[in-house]
Protein backbone atom coordinates (compact mmCIF):
# COMPACT_ATOMS: atom_id res chain seq x y z
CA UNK A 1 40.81 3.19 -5.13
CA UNK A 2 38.29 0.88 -7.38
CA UNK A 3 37.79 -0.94 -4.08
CA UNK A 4 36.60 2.24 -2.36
CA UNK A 5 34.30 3.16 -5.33
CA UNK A 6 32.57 -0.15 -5.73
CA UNK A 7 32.20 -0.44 -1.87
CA UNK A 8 30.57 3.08 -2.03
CA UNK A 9 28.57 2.43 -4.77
CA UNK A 10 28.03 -0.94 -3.42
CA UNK A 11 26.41 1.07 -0.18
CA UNK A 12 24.70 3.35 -2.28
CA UNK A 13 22.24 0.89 -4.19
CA UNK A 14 22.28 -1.17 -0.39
CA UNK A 15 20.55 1.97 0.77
CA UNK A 16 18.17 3.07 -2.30
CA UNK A 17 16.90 -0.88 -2.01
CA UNK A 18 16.67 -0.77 1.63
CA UNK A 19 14.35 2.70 1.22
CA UNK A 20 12.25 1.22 -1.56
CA UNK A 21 11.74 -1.81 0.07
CA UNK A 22 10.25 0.58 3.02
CA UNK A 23 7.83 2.69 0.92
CA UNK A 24 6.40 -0.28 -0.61
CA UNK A 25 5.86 -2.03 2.35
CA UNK A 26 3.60 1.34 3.58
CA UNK A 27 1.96 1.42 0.36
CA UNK A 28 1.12 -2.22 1.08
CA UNK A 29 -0.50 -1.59 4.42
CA UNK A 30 -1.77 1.63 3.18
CA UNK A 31 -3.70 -0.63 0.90
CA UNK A 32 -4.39 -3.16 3.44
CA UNK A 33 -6.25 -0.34 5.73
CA UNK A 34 -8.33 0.40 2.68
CA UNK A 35 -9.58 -2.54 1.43
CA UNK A 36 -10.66 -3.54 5.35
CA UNK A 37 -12.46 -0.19 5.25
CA UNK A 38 -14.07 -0.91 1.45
CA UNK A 39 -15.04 -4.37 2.94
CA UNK A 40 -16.65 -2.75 6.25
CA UNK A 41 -18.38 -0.17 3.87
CA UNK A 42 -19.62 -2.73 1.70
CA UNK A 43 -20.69 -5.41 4.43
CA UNK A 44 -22.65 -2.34 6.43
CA UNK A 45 -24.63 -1.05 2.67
CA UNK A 46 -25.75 -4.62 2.15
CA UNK A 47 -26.86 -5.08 6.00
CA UNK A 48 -28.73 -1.57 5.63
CA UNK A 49 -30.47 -2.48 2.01
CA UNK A 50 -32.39 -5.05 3.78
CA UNK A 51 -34.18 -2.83 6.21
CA UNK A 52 -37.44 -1.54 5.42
CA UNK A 53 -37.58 2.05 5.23
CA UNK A 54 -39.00 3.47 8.40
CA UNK A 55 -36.75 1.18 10.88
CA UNK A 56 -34.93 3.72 12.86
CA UNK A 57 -31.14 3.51 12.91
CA UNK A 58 -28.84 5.06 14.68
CA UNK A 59 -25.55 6.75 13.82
CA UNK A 60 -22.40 6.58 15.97
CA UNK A 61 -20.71 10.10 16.68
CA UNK A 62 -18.05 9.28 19.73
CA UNK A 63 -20.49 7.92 22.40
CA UNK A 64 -23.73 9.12 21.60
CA UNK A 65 -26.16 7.79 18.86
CA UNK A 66 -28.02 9.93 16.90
CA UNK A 67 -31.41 8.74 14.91
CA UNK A 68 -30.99 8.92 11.68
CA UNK A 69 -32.87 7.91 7.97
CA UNK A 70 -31.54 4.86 6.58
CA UNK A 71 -31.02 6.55 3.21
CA UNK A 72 -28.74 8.88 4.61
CA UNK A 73 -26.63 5.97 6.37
CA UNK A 74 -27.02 4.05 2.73
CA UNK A 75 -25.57 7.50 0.81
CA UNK A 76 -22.25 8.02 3.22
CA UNK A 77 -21.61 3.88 3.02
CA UNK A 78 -21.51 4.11 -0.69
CA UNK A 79 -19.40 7.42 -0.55
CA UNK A 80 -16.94 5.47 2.12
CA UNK A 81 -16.98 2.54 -0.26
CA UNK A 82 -16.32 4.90 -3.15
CA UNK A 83 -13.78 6.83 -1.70
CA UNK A 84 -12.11 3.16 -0.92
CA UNK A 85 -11.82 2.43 -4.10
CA UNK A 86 -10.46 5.43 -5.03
CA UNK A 87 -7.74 5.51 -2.71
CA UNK A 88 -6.63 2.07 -3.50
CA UNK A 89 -6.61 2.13 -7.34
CA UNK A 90 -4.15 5.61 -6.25
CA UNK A 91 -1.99 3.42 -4.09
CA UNK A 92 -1.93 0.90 -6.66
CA UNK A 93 -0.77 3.38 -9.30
CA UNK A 94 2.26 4.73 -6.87
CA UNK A 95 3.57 1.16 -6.45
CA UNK A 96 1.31 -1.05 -4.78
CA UNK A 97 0.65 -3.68 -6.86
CA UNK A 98 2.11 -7.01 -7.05
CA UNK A 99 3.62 -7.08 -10.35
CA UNK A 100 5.81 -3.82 -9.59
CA UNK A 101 7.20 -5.33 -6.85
CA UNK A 102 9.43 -8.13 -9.25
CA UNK A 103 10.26 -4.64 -11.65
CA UNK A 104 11.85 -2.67 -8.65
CA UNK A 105 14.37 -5.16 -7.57
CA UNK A 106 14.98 -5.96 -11.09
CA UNK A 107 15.72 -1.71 -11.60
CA UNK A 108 17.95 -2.34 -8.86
CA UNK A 109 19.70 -5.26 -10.04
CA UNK A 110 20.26 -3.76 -13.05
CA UNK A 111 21.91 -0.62 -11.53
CA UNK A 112 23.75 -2.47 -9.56
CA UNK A 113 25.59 -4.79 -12.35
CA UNK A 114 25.74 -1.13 -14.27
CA UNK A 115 27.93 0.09 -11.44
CA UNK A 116 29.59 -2.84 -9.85
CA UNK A 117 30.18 -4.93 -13.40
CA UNK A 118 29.16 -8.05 -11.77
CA UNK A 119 26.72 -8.43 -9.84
CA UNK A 120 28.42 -10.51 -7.28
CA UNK A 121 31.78 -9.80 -7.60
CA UNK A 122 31.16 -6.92 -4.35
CA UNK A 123 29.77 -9.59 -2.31
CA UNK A 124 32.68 -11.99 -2.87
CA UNK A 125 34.99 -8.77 -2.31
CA UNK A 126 33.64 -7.55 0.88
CA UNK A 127 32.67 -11.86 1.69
CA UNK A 128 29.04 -11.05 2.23
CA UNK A 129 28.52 -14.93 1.94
């Protein structure tokens, strides 16, 4: 019967790791995406400051180009680059950043001794080695 229990609760934590382990690895490329965008957004502003002010530029919408001011180009690469930075501080406050990484497996270690006494007496049970 104690078998059963620590094999369930053994499965339990198995699963709750195996789920955490998948959300941060989306928040990771979730943070990935945006810091290629902030980069792009950042590289294109710096490109467009050194224009002189009546060069004509061109927007892309699908395939067709439409004229537009640079100033206008300048003010959405700065929003993009805001809203970058933005979404990754947010993904870095759900879980994204390095040093949480370390603290979640160490949650999970320590629910797992909580249940399971010691830590590796499961594995030696069920000879996971």
């Amino acid at each position: 019967m104690a078998d059963e229990a620590n094999r369930t609760a053994f499965i339990e934590i198995q699963n709750r790791m195996i789920e955490t382990t998948a959300k941060l690895k989306q928040v990771q490329n979730q943070m990935r995406s945006k810091e290629g965008e902030k980069k792009r957004a950042y590289l294109t502003l710096e490109e467009l400051r050194i224009l002189p002010d009546d060069t004509n530029a061109y927007k892309s919408i699908g395939r067709t180009f439409v004229l537009e001011p640079i100033s206008i180009l300048m003010n959405e690469q700065e929003q993009k680059l805001k809203d970058s930075e933005a979404a990754i501080s947010t993904l870095e406050d759900i879980g994204g950043n390095p040093r949480s990484i370390p603290d979640l497996f160490q949650a999970e270690h320590y629910h797992a001794k909580n249940f399971l006494g010691s830590p590796w007496s499961l594995f030696e049970t069920y000879n996971c080695f």
